[in-house]
N, C-alpha and C. Protein backbone atom coordinates (compact mmCIF):
# COMPACT_ATOMS: atom_id res chain seq x y z
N UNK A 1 -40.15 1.34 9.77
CA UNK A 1 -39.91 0.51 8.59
C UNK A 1 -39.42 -0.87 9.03
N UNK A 2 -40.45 -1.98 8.49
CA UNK A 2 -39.70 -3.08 8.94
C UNK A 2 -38.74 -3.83 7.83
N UNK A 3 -36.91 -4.02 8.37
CA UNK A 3 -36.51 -4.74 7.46
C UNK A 3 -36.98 -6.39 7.35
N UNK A 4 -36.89 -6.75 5.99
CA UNK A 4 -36.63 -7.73 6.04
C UNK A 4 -35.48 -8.91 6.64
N UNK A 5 -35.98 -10.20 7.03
CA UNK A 5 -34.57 -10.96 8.12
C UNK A 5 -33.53 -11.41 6.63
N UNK A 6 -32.58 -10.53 6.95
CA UNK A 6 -31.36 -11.32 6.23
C UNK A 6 -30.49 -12.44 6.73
N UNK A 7 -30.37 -13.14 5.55
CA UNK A 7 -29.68 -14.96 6.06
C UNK A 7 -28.56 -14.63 6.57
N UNK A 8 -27.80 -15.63 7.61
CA UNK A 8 -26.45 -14.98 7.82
C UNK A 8 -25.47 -15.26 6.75
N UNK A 9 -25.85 -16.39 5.91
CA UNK A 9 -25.07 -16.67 4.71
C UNK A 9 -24.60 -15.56 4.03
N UNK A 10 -25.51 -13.89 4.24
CA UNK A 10 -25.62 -12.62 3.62
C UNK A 10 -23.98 -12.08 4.55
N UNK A 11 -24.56 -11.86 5.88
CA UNK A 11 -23.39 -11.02 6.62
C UNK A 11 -22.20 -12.27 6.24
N UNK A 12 -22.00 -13.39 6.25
CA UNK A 12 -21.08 -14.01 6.34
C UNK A 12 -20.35 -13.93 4.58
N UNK A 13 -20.86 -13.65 3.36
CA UNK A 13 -20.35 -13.44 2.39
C UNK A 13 -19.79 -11.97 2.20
N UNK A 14 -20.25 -11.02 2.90
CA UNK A 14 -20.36 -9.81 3.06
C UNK A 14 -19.24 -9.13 3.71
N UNK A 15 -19.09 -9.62 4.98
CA UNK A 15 -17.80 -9.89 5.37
C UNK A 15 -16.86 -10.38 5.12
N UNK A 16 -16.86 -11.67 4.28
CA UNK A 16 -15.28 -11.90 4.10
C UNK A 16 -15.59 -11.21 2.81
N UNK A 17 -16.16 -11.03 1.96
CA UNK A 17 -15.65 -10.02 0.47
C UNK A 17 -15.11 -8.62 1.01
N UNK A 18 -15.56 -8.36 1.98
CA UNK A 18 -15.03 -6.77 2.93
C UNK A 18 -13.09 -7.13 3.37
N UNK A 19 -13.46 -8.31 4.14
CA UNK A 19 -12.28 -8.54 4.86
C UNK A 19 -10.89 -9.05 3.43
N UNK A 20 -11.13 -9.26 2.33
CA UNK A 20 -10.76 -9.51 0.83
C UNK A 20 -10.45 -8.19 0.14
N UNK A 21 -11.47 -7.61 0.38
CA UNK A 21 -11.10 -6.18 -0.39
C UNK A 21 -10.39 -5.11 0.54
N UNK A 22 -10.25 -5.30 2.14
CA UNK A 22 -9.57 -4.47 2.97
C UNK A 22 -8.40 -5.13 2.96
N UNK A 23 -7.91 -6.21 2.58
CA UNK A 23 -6.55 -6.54 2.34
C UNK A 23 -5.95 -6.14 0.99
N UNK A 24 -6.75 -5.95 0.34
CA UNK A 24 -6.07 -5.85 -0.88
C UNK A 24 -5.45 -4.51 -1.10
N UNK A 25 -6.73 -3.90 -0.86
CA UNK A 25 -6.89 -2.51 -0.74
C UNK A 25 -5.00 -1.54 0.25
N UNK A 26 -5.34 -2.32 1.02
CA UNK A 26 -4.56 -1.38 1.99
C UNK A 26 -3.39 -2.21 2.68
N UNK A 27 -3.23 -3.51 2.47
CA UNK A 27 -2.22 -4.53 2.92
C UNK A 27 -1.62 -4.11 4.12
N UNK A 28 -3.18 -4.41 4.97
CA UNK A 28 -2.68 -4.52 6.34
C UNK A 28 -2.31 -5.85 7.11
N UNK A 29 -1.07 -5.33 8.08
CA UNK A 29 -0.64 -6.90 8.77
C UNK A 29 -1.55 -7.62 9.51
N UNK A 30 -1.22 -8.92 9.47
CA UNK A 30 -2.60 -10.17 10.10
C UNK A 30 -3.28 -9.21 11.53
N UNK A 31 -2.20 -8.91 12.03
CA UNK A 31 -2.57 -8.49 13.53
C UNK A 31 -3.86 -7.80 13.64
N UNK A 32 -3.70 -6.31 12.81
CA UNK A 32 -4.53 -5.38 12.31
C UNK A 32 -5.63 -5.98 11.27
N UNK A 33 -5.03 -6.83 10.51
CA UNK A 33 -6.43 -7.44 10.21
C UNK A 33 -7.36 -8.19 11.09
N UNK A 34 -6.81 -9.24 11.85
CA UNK A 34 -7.44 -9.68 13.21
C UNK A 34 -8.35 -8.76 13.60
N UNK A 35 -7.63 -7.64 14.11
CA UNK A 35 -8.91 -6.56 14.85
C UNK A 35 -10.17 -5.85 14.14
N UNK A 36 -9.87 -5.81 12.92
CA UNK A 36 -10.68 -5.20 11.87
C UNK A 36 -12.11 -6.28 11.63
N UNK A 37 -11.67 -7.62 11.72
CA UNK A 37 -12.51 -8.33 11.34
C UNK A 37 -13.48 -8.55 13.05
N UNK A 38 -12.43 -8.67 14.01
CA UNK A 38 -13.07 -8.87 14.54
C UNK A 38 -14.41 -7.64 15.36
N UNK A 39 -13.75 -6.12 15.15
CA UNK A 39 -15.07 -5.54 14.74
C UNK A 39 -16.11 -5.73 14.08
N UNK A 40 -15.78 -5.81 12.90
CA UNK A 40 -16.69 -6.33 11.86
C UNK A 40 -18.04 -7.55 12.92
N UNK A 41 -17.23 -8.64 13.28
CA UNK A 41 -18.08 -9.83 13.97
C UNK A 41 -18.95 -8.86 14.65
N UNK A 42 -18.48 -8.27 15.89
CA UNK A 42 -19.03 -7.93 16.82
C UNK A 42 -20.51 -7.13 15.96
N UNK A 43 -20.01 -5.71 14.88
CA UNK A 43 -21.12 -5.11 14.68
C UNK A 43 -22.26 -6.31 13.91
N UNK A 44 -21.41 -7.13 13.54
CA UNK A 44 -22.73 -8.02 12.53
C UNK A 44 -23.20 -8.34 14.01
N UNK A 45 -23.16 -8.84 14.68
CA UNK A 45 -23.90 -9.56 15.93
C UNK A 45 -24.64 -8.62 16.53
N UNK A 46 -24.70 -7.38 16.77
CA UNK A 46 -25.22 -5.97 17.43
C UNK A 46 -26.19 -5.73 16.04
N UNK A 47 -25.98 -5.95 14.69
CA UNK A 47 -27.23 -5.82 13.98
C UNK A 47 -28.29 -7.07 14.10
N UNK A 48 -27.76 -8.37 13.76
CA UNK A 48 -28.54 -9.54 14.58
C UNK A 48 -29.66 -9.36 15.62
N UNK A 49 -28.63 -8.91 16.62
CA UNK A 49 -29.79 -8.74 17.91
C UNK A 49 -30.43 -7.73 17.90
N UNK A 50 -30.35 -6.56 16.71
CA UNK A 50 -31.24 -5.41 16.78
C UNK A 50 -32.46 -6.08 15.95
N UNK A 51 -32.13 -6.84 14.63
CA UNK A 51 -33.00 -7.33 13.85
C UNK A 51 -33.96 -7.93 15.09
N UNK A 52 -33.18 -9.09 15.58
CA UNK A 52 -34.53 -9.69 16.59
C UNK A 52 -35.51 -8.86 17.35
N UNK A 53 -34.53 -8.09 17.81
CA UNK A 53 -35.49 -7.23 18.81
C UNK A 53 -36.54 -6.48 17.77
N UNK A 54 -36.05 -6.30 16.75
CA UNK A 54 -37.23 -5.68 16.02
C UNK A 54 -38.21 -6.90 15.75
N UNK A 55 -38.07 -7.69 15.66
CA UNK A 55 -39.17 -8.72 15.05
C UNK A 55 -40.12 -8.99 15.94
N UNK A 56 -39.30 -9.42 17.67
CA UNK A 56 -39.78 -9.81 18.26
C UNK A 56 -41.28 -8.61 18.87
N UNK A 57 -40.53 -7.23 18.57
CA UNK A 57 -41.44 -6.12 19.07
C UNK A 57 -42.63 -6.15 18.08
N UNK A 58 -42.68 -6.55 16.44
CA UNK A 58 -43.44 -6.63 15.64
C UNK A 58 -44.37 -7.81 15.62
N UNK A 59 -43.85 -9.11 15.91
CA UNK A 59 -45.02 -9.78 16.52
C UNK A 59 -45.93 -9.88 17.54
N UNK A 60 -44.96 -9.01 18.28
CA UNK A 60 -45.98 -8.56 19.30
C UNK A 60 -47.45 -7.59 19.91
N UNK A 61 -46.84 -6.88 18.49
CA UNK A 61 -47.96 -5.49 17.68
C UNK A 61 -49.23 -6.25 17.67
């Protein structure tokens, strides 16, 4: 199944409404929020480069 390329404007609204509602939610300290988000970065970037790699394998079809 090929996805469609989502804008990063998508992960980047997506994330901070996440990183908004995990504070609210659970009022964790900056520290712990720090790390939370910065998971968050990392997996958006590991879907990024999966997206490419998928595209790049599909133009290549």
């Amino acid at each position: 199944m090929i996805h469609p390329a989502i804008p990063p404007t998508t992960y980047a609204h997506l994330l901070k409404r996440s990183v908004i509602q995990a504070k609210h939610l659970f009022k964790f300290p900056p520290a712990i929020a720090k790390k939370i988000i910065y998971i968050c970065l990392a997996s958006k970037q590991m879907m990024q480069n999966q997206l490419q790699r998928c595209l790049k394998t599909n133009t290549q079809l």
